[in-house]
N, C-alpha and C. Protein backbone atom coordinates (compact mmCIF):
# COMPACT_ATOMS: atom_id res chain seq x y z
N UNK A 1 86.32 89.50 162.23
CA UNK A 1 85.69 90.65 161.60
C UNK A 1 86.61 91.27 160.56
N UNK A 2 87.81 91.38 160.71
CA UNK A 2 88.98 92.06 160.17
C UNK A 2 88.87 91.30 158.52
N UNK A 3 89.31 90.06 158.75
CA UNK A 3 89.25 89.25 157.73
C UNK A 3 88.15 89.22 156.20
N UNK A 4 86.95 89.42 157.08
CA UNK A 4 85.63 89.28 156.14
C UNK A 4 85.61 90.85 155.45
N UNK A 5 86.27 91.76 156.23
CA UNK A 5 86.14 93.19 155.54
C UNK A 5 86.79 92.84 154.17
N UNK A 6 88.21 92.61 154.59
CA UNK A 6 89.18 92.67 153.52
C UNK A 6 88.69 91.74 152.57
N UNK A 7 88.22 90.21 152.73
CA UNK A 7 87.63 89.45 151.95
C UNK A 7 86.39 90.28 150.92
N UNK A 8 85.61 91.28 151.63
CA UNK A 8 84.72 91.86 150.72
C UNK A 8 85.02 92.59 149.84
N UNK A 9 86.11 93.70 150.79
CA UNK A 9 86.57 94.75 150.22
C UNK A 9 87.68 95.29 148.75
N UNK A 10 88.54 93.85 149.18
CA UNK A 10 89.33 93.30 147.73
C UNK A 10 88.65 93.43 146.62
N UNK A 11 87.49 92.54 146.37
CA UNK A 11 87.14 91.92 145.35
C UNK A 11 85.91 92.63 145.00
N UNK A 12 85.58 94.00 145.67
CA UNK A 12 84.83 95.25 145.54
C UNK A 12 85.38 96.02 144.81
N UNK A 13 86.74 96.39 145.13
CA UNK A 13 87.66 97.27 144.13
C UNK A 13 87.79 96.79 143.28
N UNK A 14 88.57 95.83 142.99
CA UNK A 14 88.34 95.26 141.81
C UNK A 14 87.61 95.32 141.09
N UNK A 15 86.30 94.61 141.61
CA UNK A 15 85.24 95.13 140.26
C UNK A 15 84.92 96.44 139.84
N UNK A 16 84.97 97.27 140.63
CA UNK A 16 85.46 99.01 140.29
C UNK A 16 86.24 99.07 139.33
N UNK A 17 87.35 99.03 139.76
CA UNK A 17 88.58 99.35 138.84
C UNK A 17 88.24 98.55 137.42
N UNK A 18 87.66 97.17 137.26
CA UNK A 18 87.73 96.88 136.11
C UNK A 18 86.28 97.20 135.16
N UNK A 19 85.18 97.22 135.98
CA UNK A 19 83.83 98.63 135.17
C UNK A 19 84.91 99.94 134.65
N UNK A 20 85.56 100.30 135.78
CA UNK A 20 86.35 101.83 135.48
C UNK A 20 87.34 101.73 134.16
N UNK A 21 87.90 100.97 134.09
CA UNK A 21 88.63 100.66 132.98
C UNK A 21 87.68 100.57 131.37
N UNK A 22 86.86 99.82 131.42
CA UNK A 22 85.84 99.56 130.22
C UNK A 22 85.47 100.82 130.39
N UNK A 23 84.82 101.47 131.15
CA UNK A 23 84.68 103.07 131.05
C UNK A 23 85.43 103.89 130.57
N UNK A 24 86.32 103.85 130.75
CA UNK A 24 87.71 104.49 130.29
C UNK A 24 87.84 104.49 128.63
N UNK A 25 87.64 103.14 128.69
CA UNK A 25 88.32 102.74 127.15
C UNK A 25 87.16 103.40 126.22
N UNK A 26 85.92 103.53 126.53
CA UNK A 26 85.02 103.89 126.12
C UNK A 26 84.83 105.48 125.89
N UNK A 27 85.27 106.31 127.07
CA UNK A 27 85.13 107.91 126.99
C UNK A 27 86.58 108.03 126.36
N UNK A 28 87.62 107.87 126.18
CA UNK A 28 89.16 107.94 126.25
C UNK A 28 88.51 109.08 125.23
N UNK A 29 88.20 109.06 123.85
CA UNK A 29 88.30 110.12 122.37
C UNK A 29 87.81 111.34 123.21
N UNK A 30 86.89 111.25 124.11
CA UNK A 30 85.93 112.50 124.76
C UNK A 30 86.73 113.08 125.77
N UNK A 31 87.62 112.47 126.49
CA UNK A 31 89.14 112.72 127.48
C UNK A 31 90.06 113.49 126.86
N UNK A 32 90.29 112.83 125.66
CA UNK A 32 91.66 113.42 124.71
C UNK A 32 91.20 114.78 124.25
N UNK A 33 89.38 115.02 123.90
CA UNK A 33 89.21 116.29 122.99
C UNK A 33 89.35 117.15 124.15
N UNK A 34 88.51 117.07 125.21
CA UNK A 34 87.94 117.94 126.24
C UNK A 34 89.32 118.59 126.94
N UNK A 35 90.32 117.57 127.55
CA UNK A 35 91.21 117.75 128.22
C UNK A 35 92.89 117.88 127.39
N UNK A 36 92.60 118.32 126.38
CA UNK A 36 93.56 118.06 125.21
C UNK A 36 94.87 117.67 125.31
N UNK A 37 94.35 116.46 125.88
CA UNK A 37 95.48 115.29 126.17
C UNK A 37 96.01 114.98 124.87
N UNK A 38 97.13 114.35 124.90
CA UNK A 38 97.64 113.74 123.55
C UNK A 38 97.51 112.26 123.75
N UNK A 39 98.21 110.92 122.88
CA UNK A 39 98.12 109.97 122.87
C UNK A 39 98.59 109.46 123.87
N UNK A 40 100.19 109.80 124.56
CA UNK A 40 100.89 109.30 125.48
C UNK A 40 100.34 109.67 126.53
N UNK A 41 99.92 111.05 126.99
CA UNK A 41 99.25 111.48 128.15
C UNK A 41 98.28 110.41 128.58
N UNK A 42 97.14 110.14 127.36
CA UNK A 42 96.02 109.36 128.15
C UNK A 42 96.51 107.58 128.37
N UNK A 43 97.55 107.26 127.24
CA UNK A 43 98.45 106.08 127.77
C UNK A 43 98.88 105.55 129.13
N UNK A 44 99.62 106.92 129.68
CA UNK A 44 100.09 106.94 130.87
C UNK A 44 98.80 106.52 132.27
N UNK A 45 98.05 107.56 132.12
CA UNK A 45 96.26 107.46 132.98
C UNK A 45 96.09 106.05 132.57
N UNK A 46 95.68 105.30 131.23
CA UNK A 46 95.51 103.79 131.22
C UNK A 46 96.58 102.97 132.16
N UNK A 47 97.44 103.37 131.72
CA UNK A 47 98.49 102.00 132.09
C UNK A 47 98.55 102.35 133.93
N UNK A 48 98.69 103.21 134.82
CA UNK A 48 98.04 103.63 136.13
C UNK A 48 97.26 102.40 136.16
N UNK A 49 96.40 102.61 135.76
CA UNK A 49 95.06 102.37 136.18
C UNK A 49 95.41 100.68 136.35
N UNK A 50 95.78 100.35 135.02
CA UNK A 50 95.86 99.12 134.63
C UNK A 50 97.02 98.38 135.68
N UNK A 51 97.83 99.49 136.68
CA UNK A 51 98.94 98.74 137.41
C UNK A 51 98.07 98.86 138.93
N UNK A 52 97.37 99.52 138.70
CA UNK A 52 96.69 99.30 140.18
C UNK A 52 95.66 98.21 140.55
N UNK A 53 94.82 98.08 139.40
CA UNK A 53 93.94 96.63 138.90
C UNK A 53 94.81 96.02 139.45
N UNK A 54 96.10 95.58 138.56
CA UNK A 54 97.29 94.46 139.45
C UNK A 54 97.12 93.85 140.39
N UNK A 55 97.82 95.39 141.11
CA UNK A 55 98.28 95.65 142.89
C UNK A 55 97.04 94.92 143.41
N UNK A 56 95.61 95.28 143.10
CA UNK A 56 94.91 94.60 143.78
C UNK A 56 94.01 93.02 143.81
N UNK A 57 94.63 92.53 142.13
CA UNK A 57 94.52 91.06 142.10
C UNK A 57 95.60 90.40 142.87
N UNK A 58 97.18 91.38 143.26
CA UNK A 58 97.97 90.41 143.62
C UNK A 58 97.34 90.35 145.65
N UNK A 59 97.25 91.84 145.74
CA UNK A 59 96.85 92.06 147.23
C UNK A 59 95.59 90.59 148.24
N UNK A 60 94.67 90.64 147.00
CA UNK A 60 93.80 89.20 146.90
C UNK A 60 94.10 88.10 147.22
N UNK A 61 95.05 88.00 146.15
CA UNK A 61 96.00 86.69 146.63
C UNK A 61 96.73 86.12 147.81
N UNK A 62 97.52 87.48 148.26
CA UNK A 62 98.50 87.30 149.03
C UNK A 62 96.70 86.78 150.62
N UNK A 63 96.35 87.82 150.68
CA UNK A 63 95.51 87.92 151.97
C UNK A 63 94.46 86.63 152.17
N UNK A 64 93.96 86.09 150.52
CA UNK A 64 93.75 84.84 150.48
C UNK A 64 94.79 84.08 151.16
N UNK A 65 95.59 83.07 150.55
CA UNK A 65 96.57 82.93 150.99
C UNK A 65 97.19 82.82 152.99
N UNK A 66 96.68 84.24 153.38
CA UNK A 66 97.34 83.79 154.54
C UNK A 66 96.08 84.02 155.78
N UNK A 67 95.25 84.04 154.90
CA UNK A 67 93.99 83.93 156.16
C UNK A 67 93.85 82.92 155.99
N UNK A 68 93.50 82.14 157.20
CA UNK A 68 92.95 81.19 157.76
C UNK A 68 91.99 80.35 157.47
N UNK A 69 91.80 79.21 157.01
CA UNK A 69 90.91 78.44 156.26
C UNK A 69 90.13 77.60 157.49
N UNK A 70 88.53 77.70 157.08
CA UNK A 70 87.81 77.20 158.13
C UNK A 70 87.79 75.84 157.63
C-alpha cells in the first residue's frame, strides 16, 4: 500500500509544480506590479520553485529505484 501512494503521489506533485511554474512564468509582470516585487525578488520565488521541481524528480528516482520490482 505504502509503495503505490508514493508511486502516485511523486509524479502528482510534479505535475503541479511544473503547471505551477508555466503559471508563474505567465502571471510573473502581474506579481511584480501588484506585489512590487523587483526583478531579483521574483528571481529568487522562480528559482525556489524551480529547486523543489528538482528535489522531487530526484525523490522519484531514488524511491523508483529502491522499491521492489514485480
Amino acid at each position: 500500500m505504502g509503495e503505490s501512494v508514493i508511486m502516485v503521489a511523486l509524479p502528482a506533485i510534479h505535475t503541479i509544480a511544473v503547471y505551477d511554474g508555466i503559471a508563474f512564468g505567465g502571471l510573473m509582470p502581474l506579481f511584480q506590479q501588484y506585489f512590487n516585487k523587483s526583478d531579483s525578488g521574483i528571481a529568487t520565488i522562480k528559482t525556489t520553485g524551480d529547486a523543489c521541481t528538482s528535489i522531487t524528480l530526484i525523490a522519484m528516482w531514488l524511491f523508483g529505484d529502491f522499491l521492489p520490482k514485480k
